[in-house]
PDB file of N, CA and C in Angstrom:
ATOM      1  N   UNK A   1     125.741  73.872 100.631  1.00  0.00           N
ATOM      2  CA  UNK A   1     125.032  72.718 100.121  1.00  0.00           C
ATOM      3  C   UNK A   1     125.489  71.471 100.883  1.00  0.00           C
ATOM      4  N   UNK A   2     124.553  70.748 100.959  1.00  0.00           N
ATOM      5  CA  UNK A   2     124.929  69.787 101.687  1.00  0.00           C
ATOM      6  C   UNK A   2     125.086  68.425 101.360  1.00  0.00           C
ATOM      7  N   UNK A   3     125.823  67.428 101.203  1.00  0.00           N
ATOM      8  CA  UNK A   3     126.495  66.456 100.590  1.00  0.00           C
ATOM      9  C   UNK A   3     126.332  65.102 100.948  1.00  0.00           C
ATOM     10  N   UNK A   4     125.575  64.205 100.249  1.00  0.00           N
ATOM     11  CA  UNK A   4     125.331  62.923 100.945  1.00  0.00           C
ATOM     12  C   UNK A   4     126.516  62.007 100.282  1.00  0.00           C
ATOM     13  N   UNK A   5     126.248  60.864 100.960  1.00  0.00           N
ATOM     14  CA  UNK A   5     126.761  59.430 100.349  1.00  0.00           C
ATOM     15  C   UNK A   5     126.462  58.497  99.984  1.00  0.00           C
ATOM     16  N   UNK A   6     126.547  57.802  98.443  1.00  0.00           N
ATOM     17  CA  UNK A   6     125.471  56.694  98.332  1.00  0.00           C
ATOM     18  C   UNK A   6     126.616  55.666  98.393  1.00  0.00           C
ATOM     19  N   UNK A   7     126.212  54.796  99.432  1.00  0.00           N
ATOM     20  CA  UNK A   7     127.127  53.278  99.828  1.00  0.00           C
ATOM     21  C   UNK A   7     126.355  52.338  99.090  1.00  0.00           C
ATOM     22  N   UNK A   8     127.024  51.529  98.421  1.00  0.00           N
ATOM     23  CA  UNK A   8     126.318  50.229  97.789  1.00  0.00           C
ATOM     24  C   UNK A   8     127.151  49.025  98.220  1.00  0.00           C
ATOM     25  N   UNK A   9     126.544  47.641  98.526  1.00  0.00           N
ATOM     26  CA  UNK A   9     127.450  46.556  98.854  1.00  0.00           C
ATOM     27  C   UNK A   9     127.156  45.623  98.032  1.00  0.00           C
ATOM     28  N   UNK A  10     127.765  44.410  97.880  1.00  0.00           N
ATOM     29  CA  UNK A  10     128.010  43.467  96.958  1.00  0.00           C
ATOM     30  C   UNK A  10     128.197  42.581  97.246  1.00  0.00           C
ATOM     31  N   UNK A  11     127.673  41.249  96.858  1.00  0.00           N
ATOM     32  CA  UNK A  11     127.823  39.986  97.600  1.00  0.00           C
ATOM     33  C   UNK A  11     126.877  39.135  96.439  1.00  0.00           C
ATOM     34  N   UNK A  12     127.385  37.576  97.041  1.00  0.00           N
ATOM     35  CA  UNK A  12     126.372  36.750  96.424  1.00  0.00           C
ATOM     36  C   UNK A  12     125.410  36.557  97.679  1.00  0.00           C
ATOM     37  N   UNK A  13     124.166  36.013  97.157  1.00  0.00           N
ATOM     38  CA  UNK A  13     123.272  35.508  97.932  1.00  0.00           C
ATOM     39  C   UNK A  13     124.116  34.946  99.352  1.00  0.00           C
ATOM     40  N   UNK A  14     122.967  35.326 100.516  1.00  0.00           N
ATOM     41  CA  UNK A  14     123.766  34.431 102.203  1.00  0.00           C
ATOM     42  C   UNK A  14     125.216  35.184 102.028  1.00  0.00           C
ATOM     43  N   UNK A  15     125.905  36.142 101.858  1.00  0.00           N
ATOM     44  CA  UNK A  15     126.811  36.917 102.055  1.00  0.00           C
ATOM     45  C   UNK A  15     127.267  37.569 103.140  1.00  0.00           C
ATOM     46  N   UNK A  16     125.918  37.986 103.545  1.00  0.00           N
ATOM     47  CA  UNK A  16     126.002  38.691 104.837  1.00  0.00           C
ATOM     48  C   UNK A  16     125.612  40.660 104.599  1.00  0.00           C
ATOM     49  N   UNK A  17     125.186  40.789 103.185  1.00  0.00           N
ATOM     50  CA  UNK A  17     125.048  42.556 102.926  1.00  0.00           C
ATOM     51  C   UNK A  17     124.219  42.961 103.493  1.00  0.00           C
ATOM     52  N   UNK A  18     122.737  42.562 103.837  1.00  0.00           N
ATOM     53  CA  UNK A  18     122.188  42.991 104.218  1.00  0.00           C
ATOM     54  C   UNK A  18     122.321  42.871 105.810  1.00  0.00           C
ATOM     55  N   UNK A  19     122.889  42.242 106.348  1.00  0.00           N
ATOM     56  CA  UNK A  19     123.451  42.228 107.748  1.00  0.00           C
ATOM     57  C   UNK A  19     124.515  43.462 107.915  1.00  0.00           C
ATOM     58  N   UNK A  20     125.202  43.126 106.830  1.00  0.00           N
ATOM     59  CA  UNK A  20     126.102  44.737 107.260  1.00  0.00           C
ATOM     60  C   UNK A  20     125.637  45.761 107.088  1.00  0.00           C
ATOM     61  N   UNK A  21     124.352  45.608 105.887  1.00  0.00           N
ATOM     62  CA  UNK A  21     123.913  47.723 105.854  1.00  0.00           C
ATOM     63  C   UNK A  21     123.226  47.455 107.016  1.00  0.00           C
ATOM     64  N   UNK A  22     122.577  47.285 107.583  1.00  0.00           N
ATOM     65  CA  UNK A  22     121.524  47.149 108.825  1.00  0.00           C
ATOM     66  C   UNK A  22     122.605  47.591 109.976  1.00  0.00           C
ATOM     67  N   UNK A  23     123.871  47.219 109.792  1.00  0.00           N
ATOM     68  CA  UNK A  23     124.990  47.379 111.325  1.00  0.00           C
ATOM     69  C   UNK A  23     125.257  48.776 111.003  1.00  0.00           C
ATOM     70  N   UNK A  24     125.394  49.082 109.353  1.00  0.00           N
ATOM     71  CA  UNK A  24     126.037  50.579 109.094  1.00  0.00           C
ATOM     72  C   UNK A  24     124.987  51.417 109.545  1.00  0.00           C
ATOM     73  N   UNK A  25     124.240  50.924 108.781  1.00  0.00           N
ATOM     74  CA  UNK A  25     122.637  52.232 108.829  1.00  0.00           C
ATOM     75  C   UNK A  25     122.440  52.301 110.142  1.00  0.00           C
ATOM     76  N   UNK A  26     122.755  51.062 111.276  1.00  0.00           N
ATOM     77  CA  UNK A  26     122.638  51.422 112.947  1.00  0.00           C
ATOM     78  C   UNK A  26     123.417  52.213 113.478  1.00  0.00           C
ATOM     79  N   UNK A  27     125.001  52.199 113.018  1.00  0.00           N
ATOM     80  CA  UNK A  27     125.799  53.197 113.717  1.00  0.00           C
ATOM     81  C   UNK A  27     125.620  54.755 113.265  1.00  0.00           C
ATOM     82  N   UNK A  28     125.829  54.215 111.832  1.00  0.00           N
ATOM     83  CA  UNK A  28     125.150  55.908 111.204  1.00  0.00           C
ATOM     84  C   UNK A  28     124.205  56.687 111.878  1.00  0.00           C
ATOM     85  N   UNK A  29     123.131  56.417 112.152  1.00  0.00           N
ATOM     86  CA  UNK A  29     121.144  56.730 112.707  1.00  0.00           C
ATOM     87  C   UNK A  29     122.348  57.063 114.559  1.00  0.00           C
ATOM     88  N   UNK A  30     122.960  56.279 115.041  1.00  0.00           N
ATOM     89  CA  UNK A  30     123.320  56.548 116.094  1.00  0.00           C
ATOM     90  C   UNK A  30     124.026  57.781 116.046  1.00  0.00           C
ATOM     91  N   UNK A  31     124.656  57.989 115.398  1.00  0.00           N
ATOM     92  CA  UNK A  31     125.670  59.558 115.119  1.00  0.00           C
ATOM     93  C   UNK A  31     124.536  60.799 114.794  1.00  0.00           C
ATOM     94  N   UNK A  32     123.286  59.981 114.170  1.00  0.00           N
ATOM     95  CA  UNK A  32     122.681  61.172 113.782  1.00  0.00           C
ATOM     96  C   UNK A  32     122.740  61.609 112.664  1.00  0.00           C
ATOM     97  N   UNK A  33     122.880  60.851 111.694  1.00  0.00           N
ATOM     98  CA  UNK A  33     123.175  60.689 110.445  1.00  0.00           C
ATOM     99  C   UNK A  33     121.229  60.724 109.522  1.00  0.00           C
ATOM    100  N   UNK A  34     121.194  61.386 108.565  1.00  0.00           N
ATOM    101  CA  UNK A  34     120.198  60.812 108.343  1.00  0.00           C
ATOM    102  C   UNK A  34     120.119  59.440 107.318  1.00  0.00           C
ATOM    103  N   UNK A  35     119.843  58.157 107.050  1.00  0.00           N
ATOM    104  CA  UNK A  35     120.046  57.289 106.261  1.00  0.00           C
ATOM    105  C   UNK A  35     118.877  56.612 105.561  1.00  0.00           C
ATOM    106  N   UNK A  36     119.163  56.169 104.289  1.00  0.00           N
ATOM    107  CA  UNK A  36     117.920  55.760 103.586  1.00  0.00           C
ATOM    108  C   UNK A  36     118.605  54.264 102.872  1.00  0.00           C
ATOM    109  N   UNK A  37     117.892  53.663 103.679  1.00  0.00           N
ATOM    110  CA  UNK A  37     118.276  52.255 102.692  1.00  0.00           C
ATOM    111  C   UNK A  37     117.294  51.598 101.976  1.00  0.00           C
ATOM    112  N   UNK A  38     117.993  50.705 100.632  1.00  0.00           N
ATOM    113  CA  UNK A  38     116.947  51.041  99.630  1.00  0.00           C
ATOM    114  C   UNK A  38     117.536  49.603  99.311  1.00  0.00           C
ATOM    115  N   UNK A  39     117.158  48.383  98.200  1.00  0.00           N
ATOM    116  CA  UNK A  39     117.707  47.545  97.441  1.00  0.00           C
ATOM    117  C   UNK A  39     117.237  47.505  95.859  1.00  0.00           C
ATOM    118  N   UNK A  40     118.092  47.098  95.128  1.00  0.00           N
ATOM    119  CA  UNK A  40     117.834  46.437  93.809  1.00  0.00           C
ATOM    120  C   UNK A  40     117.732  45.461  93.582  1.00  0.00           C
ATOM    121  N   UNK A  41     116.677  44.569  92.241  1.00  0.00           N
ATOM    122  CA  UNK A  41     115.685  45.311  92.543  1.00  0.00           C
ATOM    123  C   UNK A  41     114.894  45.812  93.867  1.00  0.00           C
ATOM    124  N   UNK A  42     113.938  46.261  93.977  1.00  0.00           N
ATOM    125  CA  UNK A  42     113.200  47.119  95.403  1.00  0.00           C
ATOM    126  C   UNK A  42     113.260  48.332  95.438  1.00  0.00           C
ATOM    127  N   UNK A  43     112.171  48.084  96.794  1.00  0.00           N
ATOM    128  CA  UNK A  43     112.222  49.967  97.243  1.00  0.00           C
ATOM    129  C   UNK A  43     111.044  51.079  96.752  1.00  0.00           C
ATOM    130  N   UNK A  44     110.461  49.727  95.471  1.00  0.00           N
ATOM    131  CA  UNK A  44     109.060  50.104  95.086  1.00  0.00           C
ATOM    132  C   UNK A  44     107.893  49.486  95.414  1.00  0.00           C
ATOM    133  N   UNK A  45     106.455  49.588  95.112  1.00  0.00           N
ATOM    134  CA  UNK A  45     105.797  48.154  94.845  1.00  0.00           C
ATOM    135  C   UNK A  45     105.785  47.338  93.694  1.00  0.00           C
ATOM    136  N   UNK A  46     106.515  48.324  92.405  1.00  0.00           N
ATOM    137  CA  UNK A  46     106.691  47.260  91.170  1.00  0.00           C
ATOM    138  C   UNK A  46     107.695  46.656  91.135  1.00  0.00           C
ATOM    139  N   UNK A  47     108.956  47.372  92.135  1.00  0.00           N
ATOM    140  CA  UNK A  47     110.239  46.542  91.712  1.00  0.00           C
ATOM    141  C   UNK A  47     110.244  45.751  92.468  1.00  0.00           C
ATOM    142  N   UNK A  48     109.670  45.729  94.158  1.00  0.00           N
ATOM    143  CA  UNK A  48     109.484  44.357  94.676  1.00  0.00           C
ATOM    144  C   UNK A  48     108.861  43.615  94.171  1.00  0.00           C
ATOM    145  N   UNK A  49     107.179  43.130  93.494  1.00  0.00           N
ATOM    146  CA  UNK A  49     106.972  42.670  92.228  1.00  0.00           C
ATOM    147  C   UNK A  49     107.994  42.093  91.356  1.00  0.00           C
ATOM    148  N   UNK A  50     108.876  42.571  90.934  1.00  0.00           N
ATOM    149  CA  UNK A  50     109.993  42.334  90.334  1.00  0.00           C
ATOM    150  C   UNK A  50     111.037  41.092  91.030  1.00  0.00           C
ATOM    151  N   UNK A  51     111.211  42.156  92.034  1.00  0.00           N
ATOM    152  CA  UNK A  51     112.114  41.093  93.083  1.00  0.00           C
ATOM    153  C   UNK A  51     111.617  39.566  93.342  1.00  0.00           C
ATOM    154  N   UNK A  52     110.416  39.523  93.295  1.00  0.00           N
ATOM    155  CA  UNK A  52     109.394  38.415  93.838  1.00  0.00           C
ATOM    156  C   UNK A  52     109.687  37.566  92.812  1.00  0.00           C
ATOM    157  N   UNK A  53     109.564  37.952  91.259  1.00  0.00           N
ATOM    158  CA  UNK A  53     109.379  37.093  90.259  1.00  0.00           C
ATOM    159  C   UNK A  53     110.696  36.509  89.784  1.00  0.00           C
ATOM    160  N   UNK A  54     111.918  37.024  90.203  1.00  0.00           N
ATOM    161  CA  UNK A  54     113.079  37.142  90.401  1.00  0.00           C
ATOM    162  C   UNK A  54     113.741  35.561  90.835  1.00  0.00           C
ATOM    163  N   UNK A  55     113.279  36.207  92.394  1.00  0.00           N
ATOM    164  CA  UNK A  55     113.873  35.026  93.326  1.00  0.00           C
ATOM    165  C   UNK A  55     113.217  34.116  93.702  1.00  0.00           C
ATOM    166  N   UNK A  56     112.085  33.758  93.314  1.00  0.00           N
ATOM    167  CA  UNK A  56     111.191  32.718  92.977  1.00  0.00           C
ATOM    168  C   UNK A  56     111.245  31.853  92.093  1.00  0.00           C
ATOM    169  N   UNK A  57     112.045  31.977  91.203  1.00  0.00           N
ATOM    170  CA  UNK A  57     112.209  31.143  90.284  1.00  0.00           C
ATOM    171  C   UNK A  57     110.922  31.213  88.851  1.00  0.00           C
ATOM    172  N   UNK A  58     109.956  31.905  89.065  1.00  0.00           N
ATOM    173  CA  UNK A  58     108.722  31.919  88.257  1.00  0.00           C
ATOM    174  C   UNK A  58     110.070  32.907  87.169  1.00  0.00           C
ATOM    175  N   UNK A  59     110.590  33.532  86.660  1.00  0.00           N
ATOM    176  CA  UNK A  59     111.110  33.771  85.937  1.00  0.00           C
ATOM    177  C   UNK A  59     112.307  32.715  84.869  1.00  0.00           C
ATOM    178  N   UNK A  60     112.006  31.868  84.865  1.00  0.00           N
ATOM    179  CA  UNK A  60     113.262  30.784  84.814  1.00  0.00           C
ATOM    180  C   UNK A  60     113.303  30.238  83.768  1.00  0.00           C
ATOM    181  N   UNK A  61     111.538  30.104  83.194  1.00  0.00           N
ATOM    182  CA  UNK A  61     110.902  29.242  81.860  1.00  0.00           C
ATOM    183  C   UNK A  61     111.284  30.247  80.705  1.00  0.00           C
ATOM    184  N   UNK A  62     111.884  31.609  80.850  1.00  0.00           N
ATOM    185  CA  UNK A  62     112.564  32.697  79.840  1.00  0.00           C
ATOM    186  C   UNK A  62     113.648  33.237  79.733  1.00  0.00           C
ATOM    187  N   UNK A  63     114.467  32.283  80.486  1.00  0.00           N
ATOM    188  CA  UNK A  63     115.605  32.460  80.159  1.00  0.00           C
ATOM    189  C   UNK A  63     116.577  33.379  80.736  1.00  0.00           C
ATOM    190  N   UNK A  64     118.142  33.709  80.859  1.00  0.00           N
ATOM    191  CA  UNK A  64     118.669  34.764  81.088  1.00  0.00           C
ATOM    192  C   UNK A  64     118.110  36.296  80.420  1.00  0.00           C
ATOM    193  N   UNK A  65     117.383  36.214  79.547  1.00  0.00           N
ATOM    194  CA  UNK A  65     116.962  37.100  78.492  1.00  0.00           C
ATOM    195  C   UNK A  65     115.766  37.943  79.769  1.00  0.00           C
ATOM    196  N   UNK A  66     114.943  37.330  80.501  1.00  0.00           N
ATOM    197  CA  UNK A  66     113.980  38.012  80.864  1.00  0.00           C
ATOM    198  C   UNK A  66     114.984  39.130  82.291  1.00  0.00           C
ATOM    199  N   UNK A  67     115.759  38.450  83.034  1.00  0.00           N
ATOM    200  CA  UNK A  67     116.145  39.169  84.047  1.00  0.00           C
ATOM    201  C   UNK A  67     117.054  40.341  83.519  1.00  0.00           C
TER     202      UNK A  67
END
């Protein structure tokens, strides 16, 4: 059986994560690795939807309660 790895990174906003999975997922794909990168929310068309309403601020008039 064969055994993957799920890497997750962490940061605030302008951090730099998505700059580093993009460097990992490059060296990885170079080895021959197979890799799937994904975000939260994302990775769907509802959760980008999501994402959109998110970081737009259109979520804001409801409070911590809606996110």
């Amino acid at each position: 059986m064969v055994h993957g790895f799920f890497i997750t990174f962490e940061g605030g906003e302008g951090a730099g994560k998505s700059t580093q999975i993009e460097r990992l997922a490059s060296k990885m794909r170079a080895k021959k690795y197979d890799v799937l990168v994904t975000r939260e929310p994302g990775g769907s068309p509802g959760a980008e939807a999501v994402r959109h309403v998110l970081l737009s601020g259109a979520a804001e008039p409801f409070g911590p309660r809606m996110e």
